[in-house]
N, C-alpha and C. Protein backbone atom coordinates (compact mmCIF):
# COMPACT_ATOMS: atom_id res chain seq x y z
N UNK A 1 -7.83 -9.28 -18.55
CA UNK A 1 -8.29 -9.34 -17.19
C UNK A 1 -9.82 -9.35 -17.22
N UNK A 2 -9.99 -10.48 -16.31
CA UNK A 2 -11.83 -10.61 -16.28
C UNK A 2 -12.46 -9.55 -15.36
N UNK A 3 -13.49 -9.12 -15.34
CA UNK A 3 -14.49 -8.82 -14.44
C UNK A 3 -14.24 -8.78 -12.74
N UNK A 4 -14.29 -10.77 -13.03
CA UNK A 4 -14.47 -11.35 -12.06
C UNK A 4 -12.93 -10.93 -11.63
N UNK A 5 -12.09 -10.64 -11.88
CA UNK A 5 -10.44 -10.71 -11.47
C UNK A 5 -10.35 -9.02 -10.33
N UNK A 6 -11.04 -8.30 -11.63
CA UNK A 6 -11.02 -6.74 -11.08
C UNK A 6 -12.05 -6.70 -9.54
N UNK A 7 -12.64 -7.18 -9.68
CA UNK A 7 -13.48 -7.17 -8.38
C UNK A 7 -13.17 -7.99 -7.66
N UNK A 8 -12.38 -9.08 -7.38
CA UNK A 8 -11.75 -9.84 -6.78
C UNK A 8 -10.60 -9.11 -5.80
N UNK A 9 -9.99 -7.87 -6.62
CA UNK A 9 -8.69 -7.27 -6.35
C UNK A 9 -9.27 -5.99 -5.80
N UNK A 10 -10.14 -5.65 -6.13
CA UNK A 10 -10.87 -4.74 -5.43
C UNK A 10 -11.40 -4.84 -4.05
N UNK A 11 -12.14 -6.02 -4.06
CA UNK A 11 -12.46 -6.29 -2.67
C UNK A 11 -11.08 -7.13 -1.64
N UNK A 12 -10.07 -7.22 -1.88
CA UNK A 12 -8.77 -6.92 -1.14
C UNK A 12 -8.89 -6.59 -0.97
N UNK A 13 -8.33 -5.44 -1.38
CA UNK A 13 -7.73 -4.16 -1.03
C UNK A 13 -8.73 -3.06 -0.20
N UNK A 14 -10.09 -3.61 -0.16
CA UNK A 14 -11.35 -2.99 0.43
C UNK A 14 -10.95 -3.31 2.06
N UNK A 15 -11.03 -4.42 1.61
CA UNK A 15 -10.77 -5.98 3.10
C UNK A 15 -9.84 -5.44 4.15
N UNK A 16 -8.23 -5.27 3.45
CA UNK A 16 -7.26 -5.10 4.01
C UNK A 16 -6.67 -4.03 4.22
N UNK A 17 -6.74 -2.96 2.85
CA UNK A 17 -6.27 -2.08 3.18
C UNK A 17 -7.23 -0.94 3.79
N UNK A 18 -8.38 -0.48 3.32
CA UNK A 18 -8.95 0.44 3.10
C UNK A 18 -9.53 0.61 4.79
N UNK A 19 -10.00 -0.80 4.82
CA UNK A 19 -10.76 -1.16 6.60
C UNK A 19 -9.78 -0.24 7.50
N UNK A 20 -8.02 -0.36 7.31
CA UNK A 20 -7.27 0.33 8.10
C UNK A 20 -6.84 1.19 8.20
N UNK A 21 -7.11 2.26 6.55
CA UNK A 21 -6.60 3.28 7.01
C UNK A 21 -6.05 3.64 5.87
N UNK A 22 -5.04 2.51 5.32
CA UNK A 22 -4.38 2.42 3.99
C UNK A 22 -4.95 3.13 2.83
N UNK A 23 -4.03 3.18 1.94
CA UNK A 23 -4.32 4.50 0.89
C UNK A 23 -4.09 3.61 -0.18
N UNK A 24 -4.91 3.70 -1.70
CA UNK A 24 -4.56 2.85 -2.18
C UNK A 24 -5.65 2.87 -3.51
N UNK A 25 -5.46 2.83 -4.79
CA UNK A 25 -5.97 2.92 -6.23
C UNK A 25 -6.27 1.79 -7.07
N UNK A 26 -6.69 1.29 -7.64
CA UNK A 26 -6.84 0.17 -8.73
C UNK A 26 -7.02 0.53 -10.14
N UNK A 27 -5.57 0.53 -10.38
CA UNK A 27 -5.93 1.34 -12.15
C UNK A 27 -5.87 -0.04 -13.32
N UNK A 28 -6.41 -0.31 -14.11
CA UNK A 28 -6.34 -1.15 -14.87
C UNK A 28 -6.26 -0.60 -16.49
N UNK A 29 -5.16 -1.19 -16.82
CA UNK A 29 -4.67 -0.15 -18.01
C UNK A 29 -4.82 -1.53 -19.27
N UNK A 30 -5.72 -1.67 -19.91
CA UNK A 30 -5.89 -2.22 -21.01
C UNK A 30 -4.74 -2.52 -21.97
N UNK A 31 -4.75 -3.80 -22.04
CA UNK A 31 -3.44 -4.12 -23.33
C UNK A 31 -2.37 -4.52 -22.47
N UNK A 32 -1.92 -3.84 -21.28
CA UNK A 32 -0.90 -4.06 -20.68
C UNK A 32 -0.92 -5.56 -19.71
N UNK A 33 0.51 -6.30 -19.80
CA UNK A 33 -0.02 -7.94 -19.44
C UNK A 33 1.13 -7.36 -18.16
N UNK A 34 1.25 -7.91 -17.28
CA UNK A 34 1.95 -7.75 -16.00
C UNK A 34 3.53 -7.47 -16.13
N UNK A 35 3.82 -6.07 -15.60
CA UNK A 35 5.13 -6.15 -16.03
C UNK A 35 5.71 -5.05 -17.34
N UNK A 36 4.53 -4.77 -17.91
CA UNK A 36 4.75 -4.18 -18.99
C UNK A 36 5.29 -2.72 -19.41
N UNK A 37 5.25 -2.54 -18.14
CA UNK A 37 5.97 -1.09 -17.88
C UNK A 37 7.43 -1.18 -17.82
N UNK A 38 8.08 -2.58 -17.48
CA UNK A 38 9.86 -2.65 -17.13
C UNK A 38 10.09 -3.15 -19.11
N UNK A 39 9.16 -3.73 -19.45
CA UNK A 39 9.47 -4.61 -20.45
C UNK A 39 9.79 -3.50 -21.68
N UNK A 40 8.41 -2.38 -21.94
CA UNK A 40 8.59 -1.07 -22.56
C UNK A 40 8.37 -0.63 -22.37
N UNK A 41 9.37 0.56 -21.49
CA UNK A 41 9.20 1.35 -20.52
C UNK A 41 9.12 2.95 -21.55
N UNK A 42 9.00 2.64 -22.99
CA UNK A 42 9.44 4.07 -23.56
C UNK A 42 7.76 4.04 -23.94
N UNK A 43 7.29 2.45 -24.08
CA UNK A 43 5.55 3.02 -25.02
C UNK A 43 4.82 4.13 -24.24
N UNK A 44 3.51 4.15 -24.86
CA UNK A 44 2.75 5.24 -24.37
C UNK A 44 2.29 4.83 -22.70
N UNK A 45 1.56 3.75 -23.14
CA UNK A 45 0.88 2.83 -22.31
C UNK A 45 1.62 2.94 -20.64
N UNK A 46 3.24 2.77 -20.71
CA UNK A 46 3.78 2.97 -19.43
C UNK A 46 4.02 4.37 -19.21
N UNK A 47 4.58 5.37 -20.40
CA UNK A 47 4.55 6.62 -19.80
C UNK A 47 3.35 6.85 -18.74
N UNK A 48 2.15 6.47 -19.50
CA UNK A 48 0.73 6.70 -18.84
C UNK A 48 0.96 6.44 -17.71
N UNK A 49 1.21 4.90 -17.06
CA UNK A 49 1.03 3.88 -16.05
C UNK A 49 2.40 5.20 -14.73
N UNK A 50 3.45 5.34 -15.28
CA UNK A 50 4.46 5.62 -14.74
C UNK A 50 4.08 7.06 -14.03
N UNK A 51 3.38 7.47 -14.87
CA UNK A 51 2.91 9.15 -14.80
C UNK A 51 1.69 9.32 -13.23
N UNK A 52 0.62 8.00 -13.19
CA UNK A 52 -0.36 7.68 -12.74
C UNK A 52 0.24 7.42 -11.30
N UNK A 53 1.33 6.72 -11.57
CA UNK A 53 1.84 6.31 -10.14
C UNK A 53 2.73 7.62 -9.36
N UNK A 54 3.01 8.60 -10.35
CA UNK A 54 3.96 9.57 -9.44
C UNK A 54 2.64 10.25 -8.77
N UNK A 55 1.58 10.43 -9.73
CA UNK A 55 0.70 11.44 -9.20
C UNK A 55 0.38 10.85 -7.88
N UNK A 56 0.11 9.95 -7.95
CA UNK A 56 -0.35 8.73 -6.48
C UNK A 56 0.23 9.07 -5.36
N UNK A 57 1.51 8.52 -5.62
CA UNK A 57 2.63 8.43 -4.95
C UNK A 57 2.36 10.28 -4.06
N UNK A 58 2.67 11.53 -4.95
CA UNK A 58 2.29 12.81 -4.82
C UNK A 58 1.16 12.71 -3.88
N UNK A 59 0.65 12.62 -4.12
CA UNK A 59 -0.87 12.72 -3.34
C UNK A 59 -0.59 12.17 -1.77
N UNK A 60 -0.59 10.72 -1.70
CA UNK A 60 -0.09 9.84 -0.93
C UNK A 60 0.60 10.43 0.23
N UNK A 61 1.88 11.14 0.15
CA UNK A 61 2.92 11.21 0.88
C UNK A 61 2.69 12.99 1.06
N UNK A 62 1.44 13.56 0.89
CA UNK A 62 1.25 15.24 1.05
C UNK A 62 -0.17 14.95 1.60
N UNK A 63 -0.84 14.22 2.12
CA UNK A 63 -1.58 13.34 3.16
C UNK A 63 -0.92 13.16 4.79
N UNK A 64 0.07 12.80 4.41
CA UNK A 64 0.80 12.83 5.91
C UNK A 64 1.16 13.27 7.00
């Protein structure tokens, strides 16, 4: 993933979500190509990714 890609996806989510209210993270996990969490869901890499999203998710929904 380029630079130019991460800041691209960043300023979305700036745009759309953030302007309204929306809650919302941009984690970029090196090595990992799209998907890579269903594909091997036992490596480290998704424990990480999987772990990142409960905390989120946690956070997220104790906001409410």
């Amino acid at each position: 993933m380029r630079a130019s890609d991460v800041q691209s996806a960043t300023d979305q989510v700036r745009g759309s979500l953030w302007r309204t209210g929306g809650q919302a993270e941009l984690h970029v996990w090196p090595g990992g190509c799209h998907g890579y969490d269903t594909f091997a869901p036992r490596a480290a890499l998704s424990q990480d990714t999987r772990e990142a999203r409960t905390r989120w998710l946690r956070r997220a929904l104790t906001r409410t």
